[in-house]
N, C-alpha and C. Protein backbone atom coordinates (compact mmCIF):
# COMPACT_ATOMS: atom_id res chain seq x y z
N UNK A 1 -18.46 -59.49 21.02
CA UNK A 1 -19.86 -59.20 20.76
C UNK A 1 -20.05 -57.69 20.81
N UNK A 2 -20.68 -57.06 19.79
CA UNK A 2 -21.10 -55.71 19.54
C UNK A 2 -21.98 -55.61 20.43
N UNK A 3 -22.27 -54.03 21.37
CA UNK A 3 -23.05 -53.73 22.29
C UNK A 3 -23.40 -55.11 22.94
N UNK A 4 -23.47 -53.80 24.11
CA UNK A 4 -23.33 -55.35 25.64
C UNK A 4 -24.37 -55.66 25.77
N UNK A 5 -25.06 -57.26 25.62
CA UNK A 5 -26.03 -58.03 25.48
C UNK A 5 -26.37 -57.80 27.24
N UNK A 6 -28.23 -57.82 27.66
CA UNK A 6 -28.51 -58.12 28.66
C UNK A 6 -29.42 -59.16 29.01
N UNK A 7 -29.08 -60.12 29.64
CA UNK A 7 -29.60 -61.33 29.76
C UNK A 7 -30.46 -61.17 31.29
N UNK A 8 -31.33 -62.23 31.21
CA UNK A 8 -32.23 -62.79 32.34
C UNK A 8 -31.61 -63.55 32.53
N UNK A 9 -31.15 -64.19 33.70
CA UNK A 9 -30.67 -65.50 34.55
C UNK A 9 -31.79 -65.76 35.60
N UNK A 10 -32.83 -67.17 35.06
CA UNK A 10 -33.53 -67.36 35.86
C UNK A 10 -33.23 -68.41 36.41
N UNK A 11 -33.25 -68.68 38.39
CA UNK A 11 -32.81 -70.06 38.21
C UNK A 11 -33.83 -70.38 39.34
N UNK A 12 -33.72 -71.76 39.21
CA UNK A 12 -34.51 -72.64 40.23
C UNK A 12 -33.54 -73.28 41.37
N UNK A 13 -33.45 -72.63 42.76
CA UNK A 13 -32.20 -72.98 43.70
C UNK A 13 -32.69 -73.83 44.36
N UNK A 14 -33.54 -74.76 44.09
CA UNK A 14 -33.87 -76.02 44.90
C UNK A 14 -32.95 -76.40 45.42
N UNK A 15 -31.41 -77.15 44.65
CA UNK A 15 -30.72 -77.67 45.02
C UNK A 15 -29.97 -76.60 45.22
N UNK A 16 -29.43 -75.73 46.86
CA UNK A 16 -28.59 -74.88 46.60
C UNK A 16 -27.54 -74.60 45.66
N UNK A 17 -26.34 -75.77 46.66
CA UNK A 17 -25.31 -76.01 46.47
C UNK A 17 -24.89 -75.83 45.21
N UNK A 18 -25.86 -76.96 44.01
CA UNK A 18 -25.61 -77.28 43.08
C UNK A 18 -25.74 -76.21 42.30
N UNK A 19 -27.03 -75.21 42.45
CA UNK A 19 -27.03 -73.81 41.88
C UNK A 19 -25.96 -72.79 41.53
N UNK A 20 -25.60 -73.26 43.07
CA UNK A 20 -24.37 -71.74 43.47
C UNK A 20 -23.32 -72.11 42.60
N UNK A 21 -23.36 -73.41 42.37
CA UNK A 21 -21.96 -73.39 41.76
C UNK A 21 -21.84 -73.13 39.76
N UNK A 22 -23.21 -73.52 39.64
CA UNK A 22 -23.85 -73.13 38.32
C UNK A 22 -23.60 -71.79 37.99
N UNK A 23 -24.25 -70.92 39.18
CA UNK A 23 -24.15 -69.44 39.02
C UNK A 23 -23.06 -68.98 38.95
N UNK A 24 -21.96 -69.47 39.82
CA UNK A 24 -20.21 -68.54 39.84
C UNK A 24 -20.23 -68.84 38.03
N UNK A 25 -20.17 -69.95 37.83
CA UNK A 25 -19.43 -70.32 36.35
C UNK A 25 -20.08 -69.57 35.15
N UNK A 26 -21.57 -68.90 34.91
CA UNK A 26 -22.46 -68.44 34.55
C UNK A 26 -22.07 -66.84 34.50
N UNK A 27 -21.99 -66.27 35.85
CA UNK A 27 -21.34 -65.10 36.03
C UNK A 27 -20.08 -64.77 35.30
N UNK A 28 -19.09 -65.52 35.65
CA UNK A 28 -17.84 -65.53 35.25
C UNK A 28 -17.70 -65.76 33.52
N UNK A 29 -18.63 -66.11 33.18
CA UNK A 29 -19.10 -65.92 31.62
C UNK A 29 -19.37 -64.70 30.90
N UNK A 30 -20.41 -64.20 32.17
CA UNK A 30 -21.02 -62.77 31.71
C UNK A 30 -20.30 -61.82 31.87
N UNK A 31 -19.61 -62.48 33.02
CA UNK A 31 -18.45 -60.92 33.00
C UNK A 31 -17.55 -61.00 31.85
N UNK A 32 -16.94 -61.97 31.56
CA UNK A 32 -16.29 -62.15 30.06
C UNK A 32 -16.56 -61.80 28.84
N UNK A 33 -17.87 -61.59 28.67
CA UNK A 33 -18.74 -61.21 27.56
C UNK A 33 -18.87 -59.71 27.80
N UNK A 34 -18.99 -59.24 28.79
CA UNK A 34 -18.93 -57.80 28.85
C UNK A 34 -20.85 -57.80 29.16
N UNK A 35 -21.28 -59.02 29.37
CA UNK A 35 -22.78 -58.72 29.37
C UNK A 35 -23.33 -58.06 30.33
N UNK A 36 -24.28 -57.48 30.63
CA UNK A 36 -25.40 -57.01 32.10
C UNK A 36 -26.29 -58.46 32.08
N UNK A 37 -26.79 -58.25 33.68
CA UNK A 37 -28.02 -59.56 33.61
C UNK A 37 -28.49 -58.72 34.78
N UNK A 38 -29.57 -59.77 34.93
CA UNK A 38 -30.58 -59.62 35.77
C UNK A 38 -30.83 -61.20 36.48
N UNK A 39 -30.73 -61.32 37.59
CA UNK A 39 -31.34 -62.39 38.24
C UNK A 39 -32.53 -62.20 38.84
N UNK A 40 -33.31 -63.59 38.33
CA UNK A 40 -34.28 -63.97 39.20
C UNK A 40 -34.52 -65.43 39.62
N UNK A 41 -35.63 -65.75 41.02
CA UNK A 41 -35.61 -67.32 41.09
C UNK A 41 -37.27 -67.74 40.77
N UNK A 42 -37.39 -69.03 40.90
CA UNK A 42 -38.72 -69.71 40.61
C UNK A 42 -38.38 -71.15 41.77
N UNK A 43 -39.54 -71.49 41.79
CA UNK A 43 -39.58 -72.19 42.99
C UNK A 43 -39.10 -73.68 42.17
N UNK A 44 -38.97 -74.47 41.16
CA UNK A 44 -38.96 -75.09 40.40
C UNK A 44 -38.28 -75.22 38.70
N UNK A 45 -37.59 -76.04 38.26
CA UNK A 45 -37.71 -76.35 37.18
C UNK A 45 -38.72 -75.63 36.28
N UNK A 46 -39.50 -77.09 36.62
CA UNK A 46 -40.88 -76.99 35.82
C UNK A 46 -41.45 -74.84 35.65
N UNK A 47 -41.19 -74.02 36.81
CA UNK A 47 -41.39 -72.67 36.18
C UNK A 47 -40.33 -72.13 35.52
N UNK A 48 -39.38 -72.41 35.45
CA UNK A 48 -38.69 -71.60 34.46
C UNK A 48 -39.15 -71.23 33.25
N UNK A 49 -39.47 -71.85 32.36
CA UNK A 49 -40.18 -71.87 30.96
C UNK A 49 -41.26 -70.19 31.12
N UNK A 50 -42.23 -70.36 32.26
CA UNK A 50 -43.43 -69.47 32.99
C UNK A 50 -42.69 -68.74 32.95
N UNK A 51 -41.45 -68.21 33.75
CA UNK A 51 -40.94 -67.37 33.83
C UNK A 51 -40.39 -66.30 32.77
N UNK A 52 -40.04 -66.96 31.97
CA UNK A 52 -39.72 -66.23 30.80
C UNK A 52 -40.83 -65.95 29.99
N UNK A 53 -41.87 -66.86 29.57
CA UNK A 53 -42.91 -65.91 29.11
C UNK A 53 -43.88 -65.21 29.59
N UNK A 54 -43.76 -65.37 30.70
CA UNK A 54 -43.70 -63.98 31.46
C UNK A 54 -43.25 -62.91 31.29
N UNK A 55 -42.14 -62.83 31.08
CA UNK A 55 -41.25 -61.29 30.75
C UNK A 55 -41.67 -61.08 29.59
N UNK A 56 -41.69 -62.32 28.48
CA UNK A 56 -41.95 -61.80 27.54
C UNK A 56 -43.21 -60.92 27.32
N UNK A 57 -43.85 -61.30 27.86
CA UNK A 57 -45.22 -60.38 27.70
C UNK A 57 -45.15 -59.30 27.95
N UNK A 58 -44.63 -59.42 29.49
CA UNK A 58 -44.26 -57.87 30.19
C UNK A 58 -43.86 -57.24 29.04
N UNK A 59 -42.42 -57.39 28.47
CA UNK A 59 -41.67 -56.12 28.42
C UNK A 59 -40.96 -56.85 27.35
N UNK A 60 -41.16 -57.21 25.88
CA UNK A 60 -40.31 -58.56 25.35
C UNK A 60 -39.06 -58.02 24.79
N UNK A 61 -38.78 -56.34 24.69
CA UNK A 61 -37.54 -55.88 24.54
C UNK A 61 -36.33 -55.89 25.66
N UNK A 62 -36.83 -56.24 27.33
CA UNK A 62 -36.22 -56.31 27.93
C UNK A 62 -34.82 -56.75 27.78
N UNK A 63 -34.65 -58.17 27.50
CA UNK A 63 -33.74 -58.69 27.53
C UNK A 63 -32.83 -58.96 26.07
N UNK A 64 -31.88 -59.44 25.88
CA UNK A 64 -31.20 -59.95 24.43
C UNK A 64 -31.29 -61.67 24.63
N UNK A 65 -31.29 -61.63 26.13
CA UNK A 65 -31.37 -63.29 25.72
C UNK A 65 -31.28 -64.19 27.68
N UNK A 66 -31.49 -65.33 27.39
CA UNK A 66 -32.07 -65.92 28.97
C UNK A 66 -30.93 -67.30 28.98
N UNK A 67 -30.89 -67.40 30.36
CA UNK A 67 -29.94 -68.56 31.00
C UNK A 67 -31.47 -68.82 31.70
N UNK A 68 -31.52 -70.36 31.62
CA UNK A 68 -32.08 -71.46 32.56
C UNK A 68 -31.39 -71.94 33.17
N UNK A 69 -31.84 -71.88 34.52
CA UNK A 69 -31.12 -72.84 35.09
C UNK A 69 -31.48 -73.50 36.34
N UNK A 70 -31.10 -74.84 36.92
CA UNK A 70 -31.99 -75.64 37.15
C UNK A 70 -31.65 -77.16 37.19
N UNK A 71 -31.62 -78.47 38.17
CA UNK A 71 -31.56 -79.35 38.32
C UNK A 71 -32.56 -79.86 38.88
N UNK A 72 -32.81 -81.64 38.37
CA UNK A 72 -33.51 -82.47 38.71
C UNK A 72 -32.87 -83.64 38.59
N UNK A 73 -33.05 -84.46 40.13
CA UNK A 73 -32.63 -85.37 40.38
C UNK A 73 -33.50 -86.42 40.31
N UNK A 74 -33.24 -87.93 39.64
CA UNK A 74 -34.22 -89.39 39.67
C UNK A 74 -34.58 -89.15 41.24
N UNK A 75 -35.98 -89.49 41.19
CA UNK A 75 -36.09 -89.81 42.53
C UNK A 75 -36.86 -91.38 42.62
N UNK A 76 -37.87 -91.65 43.57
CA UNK A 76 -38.48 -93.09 43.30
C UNK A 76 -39.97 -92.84 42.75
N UNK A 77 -40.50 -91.75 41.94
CA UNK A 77 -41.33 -91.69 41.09
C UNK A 77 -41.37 -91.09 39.79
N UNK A 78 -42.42 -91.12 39.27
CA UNK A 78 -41.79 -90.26 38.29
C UNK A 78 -42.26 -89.01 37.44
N UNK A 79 -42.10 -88.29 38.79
CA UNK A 79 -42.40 -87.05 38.72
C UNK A 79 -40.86 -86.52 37.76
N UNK A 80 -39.95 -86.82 38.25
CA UNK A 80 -38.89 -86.91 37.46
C UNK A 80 -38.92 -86.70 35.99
N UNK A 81 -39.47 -87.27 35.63
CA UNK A 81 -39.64 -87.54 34.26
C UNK A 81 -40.39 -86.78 33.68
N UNK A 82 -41.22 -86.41 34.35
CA UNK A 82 -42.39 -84.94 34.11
C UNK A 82 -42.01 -83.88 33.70
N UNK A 83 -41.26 -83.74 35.18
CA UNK A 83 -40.51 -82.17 35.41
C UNK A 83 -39.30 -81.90 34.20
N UNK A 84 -38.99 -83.13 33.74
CA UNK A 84 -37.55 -82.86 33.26
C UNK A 84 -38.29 -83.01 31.62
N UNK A 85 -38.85 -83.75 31.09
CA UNK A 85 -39.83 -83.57 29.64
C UNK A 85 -40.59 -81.67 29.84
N UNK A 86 -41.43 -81.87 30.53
CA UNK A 86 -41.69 -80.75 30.36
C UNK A 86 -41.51 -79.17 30.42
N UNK A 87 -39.66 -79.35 30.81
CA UNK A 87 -39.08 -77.95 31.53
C UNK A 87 -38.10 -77.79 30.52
N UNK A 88 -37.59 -78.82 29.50
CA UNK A 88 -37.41 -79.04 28.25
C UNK A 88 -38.31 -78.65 27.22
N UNK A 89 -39.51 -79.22 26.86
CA UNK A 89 -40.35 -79.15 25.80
C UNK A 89 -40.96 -77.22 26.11
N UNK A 90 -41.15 -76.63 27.37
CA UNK A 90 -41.58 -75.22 27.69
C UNK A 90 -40.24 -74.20 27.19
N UNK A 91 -39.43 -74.73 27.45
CA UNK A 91 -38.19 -73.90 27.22
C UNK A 91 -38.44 -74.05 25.28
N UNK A 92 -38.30 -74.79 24.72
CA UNK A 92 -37.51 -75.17 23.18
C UNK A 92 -38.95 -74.64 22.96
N UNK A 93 -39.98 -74.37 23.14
CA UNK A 93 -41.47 -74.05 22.77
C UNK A 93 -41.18 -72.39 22.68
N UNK A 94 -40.71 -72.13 23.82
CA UNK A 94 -40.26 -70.32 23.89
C UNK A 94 -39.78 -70.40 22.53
N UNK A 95 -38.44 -70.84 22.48
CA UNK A 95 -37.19 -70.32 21.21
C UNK A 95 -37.79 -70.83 19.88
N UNK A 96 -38.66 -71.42 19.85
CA UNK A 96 -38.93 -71.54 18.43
C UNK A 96 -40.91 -70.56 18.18
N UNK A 97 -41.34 -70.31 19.11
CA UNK A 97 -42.66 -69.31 19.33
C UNK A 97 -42.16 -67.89 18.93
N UNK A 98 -40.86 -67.49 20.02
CA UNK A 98 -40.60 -66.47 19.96
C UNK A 98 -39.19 -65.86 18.99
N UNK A 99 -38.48 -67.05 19.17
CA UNK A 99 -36.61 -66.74 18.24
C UNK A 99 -35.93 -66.60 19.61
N UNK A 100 -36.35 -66.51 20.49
CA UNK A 100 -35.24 -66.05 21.42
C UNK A 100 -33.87 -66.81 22.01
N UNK A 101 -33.13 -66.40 22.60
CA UNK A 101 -31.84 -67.04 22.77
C UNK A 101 -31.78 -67.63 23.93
N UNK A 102 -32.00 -68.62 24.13
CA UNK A 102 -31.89 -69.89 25.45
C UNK A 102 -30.42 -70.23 25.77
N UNK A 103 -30.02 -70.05 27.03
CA UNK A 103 -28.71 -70.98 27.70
C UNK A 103 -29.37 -71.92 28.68
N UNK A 104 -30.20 -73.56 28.12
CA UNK A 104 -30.46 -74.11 28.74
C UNK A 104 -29.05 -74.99 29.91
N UNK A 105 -30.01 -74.42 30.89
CA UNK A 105 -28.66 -75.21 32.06
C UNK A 105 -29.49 -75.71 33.43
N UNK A 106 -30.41 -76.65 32.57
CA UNK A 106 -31.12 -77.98 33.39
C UNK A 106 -30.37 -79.34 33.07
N UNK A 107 -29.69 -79.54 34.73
CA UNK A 107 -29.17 -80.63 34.59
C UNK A 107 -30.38 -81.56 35.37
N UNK A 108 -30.36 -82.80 34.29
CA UNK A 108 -31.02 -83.88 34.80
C UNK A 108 -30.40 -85.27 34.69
N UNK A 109 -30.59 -85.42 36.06
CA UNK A 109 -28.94 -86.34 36.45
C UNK A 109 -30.06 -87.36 37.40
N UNK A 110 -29.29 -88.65 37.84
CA UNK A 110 -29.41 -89.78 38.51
C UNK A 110 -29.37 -90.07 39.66
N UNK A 111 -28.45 -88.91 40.22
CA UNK A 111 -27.81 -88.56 41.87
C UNK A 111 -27.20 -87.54 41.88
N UNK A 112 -26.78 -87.05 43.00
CA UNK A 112 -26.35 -86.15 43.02
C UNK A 112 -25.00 -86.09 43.35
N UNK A 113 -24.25 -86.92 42.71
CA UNK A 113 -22.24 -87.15 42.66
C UNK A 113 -22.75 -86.07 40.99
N UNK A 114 -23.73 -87.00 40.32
CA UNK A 114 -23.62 -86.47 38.47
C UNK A 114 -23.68 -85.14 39.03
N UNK A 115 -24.92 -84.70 39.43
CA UNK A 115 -25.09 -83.15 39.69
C UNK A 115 -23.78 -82.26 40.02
N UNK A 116 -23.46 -82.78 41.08
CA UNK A 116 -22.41 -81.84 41.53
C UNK A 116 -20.79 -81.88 40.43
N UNK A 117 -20.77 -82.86 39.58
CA UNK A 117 -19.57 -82.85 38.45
C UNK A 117 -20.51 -82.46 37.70
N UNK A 118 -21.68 -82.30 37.35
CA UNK A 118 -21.76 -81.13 35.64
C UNK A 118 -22.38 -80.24 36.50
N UNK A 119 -22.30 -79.95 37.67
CA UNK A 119 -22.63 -77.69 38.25
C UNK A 119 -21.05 -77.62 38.17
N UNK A 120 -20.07 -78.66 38.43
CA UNK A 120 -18.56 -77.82 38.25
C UNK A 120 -17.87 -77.14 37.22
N UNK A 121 -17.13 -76.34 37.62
CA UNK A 121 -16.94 -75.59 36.10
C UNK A 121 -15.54 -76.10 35.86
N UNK A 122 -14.77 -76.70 36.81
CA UNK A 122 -13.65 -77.45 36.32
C UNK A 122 -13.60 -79.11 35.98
N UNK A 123 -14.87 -79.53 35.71
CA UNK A 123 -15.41 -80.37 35.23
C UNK A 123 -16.50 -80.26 34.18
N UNK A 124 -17.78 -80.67 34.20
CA UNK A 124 -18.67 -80.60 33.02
C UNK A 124 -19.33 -79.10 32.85
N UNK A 125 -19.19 -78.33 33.62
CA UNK A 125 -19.77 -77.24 33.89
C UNK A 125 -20.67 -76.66 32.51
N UNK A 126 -21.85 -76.88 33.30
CA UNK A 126 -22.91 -77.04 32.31
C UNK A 126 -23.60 -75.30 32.49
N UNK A 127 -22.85 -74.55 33.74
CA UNK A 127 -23.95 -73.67 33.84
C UNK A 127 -22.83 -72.81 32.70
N UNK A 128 -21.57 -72.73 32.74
CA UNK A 128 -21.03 -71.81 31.79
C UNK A 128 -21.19 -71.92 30.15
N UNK A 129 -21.28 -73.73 30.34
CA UNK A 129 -21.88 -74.01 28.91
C UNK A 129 -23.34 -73.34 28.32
N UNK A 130 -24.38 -73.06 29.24
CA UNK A 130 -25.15 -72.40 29.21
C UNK A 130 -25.18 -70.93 29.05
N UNK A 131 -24.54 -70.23 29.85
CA UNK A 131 -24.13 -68.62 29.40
C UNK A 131 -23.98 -69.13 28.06
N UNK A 132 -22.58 -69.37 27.58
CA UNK A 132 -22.16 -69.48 26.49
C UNK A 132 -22.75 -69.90 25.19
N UNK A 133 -23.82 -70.70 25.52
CA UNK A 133 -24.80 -70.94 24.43
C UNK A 133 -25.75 -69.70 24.16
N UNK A 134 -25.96 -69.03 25.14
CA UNK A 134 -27.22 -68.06 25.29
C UNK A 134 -26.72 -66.41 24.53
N UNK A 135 -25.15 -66.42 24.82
CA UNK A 135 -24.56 -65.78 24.28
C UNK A 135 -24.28 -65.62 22.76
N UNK A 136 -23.97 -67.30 22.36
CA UNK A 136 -23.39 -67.02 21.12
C UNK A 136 -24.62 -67.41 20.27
N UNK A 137 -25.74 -67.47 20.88
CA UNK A 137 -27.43 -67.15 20.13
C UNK A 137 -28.05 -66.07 19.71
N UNK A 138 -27.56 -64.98 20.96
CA UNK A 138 -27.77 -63.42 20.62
C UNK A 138 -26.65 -63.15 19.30
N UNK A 139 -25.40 -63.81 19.77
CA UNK A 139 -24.74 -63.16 18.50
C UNK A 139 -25.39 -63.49 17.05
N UNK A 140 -25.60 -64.79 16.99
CA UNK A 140 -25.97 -65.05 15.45
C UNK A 140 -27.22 -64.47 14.87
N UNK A 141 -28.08 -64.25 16.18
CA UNK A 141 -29.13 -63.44 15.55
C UNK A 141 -28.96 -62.26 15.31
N UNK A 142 -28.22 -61.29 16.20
CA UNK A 142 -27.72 -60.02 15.54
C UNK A 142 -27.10 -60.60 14.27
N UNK A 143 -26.43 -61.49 14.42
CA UNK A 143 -25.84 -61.33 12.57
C UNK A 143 -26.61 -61.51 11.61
N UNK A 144 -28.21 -61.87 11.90
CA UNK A 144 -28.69 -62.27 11.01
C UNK A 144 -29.65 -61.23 10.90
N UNK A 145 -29.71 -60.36 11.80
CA UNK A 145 -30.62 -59.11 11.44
C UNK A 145 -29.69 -58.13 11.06
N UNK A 146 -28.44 -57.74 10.95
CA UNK A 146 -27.93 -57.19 10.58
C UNK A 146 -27.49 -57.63 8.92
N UNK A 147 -27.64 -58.52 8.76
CA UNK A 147 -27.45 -59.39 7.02
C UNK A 147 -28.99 -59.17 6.32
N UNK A 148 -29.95 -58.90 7.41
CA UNK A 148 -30.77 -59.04 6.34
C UNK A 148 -31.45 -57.08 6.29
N UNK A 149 -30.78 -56.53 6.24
CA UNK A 149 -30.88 -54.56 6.20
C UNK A 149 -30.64 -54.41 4.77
């Protein structure tokens, strides 16, 4: 990737554990990419989406592109179902409002055995799958502003 992309990594550490392990695999992405980031947290899922258009307002050159990240577990209501529709539908609302480059890495899982095999990165590892999406989003859009000069 031409010039080093700088990303927002916002995450929601409700579930520590499951975070931390999101984040090594995430990092270990960015360092691969040669990217800069910035971390920040939100108390929730459901703010992540807030969070970013947030920045956007602030400052919308800030960044090249954003990691979500973020788990929700079934519980016995269904708030579940809320949090996880609507932390989805806020996120895909950004990237198609604004163009911007999403590494969604909200896992929404059943228990927390699923959780902890897709935060692994020697398993489903969803948070590197996430860098990596967020990454190769900035790229195509540079290619596509650079195709259209």
């Amino acid at each position: 990737m031409s010039d080093c992309p700088h990303i927002m990594i916002i995450e929601s550490p409700y579930y520590e554990e499951i975070n931390n392990r999101m984040i090594e695999s995430v990092l270990i992405e960015m360092e691969k990419a040669g990217a800069t980031y910035e971390r920040f947290e939100v108390p929730g899922s459901f703010e992540l989406s807030g969070a970013i258009r947030m920045t956007i307002g602030a400052d919308p050159d800030r960044f090249d592109g954003y990691v979500a990240l973020g788990c929700v577990i079934r519980g016995e209501t269904s708030h579940y179902d809320y949090v996880c529709e609507e932390s989805a539908r806020g996120l895909n609302n950004l990237i198609l409002e604004h163009g911007i480059a999403v590494g969604y890495g909200v896992l929404t899982t059943e228990n927390r055995e699923q959780a902890m095999a897709r935060s692994s990165r020697d398993q489903h590892d969803r948070g590197g799958a996430a860098a990596r999406a967020c990454l190769a989003m900035i790229d195509l859009k540079r290619k596509l502003s650079s195709n259209s000069k």
